[in-house]
C-alpha atoms as a PDB file:
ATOM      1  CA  UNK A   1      -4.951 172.385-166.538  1.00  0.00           C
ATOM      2  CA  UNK A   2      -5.900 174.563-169.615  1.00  0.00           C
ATOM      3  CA  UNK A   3      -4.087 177.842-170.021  1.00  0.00           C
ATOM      4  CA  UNK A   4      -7.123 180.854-170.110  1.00  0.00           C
ATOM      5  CA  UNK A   5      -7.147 182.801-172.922  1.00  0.00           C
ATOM      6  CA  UNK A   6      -8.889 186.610-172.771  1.00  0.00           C
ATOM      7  CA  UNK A   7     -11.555 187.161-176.010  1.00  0.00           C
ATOM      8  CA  UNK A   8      -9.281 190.665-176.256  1.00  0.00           C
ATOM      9  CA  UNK A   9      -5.911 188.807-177.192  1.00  0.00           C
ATOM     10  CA  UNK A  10      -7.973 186.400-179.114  1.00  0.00           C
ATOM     11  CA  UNK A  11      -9.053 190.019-180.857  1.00  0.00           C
ATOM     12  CA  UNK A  12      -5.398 190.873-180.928  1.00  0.00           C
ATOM     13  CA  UNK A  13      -4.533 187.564-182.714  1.00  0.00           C
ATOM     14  CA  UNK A  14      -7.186 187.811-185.436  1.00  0.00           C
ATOM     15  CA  UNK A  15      -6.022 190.959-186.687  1.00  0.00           C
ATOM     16  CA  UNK A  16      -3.038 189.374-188.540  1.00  0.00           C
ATOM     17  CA  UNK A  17      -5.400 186.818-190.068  1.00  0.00           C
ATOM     18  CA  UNK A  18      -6.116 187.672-193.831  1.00  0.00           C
ATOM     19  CA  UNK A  19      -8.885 184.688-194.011  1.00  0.00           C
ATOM     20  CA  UNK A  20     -12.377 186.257-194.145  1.00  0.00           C
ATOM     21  CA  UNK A  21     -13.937 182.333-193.974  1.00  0.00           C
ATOM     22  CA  UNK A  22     -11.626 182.125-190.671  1.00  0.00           C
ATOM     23  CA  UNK A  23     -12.520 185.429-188.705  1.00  0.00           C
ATOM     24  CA  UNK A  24     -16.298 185.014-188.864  1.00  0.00           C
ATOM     25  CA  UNK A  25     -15.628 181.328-187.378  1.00  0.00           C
ATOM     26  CA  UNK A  26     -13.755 183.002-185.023  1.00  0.00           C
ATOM     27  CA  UNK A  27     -15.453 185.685-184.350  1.00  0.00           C
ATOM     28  CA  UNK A  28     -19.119 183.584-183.780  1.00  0.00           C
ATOM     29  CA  UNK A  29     -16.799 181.013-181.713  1.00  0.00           C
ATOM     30  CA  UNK A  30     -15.723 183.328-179.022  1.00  0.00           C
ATOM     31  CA  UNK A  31     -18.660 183.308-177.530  1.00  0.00           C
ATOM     32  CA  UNK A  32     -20.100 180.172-177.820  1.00  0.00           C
ATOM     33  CA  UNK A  33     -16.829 177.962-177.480  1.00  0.00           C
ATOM     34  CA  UNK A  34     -13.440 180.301-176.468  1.00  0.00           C
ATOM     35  CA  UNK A  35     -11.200 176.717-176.590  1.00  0.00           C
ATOM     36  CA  UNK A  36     -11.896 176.282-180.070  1.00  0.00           C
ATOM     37  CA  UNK A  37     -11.548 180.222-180.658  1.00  0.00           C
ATOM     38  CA  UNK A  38      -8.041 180.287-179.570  1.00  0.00           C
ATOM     39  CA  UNK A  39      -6.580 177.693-181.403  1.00  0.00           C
ATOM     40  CA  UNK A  40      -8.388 179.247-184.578  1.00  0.00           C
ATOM     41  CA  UNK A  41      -6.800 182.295-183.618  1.00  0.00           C
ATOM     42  CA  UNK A  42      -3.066 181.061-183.404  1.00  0.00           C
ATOM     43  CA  UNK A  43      -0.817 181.357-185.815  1.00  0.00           C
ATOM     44  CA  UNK A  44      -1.084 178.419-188.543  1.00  0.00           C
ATOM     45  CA  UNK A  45       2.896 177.478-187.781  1.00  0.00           C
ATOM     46  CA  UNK A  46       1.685 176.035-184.510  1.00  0.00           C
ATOM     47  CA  UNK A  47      -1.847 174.241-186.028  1.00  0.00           C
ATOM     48  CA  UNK A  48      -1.518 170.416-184.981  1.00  0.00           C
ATOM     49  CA  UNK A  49      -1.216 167.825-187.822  1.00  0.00           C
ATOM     50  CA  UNK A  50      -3.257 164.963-187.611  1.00  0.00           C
ATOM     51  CA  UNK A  51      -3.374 161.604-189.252  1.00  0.00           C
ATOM     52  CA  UNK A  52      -6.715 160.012-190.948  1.00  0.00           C
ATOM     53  CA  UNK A  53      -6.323 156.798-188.007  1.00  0.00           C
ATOM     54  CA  UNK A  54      -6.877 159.484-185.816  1.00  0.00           C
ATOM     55  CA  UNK A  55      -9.690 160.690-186.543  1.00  0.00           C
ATOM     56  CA  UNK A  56     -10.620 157.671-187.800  1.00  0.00           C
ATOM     57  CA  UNK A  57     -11.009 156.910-183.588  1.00  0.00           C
ATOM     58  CA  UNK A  58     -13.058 159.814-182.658  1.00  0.00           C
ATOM     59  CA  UNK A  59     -17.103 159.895-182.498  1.00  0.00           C
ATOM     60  CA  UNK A  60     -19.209 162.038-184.252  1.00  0.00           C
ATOM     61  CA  UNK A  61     -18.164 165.779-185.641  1.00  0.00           C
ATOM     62  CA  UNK A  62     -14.722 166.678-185.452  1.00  0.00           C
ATOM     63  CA  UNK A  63     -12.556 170.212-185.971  1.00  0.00           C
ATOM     64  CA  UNK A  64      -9.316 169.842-187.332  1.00  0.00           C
ATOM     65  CA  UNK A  65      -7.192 173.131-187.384  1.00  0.00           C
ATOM     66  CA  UNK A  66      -4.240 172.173-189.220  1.00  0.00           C
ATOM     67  CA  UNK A  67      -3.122 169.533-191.464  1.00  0.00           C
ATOM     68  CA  UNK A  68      -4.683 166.233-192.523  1.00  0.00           C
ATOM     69  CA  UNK A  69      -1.993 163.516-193.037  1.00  0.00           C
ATOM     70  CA  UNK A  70      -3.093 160.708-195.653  1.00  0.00           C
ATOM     71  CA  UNK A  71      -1.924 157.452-192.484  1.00  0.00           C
ATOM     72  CA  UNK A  72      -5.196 155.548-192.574  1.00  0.00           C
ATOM     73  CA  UNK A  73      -8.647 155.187-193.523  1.00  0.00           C
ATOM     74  CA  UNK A  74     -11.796 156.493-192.812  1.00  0.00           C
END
């Protein structure tokens, strides 16, 4: 079960962003897609990493917040 987030913390949270690039993803995101918002809108400490193999699996367009590892191929 997915924790709901409100689009006024996700407000709250993109006031300590300094990334102008990230807040208008954010900010046309709430709308449209408010999963994807929220993890754009916590803090980068907690961004996933994930390694190439991984999305190396996964069909069609993919979002990575966080770090790229180099373990695999695409």
């Amino acid at each position: 079960m997915e924790i709901k987030i409100s689009k006024t913390k996700i407000e709250k949270r993109m006031q300590t962003k300094m990334d102008n690039e990230l807040l208008k993803t954010i900010i046309k995101l709430k709308k449209t897609n408010p999963v994807v918002a929220k993890e754009l809108a916590r803090p980068k400490r907690r961004w996933p990493a994930v390694n190439l193999k991984d999305i190396d699996m996964v069909r069609g367009d993919v979002l990575i917040a966080g770090k790229v590892l180099s373990a695999g191929d695409l």
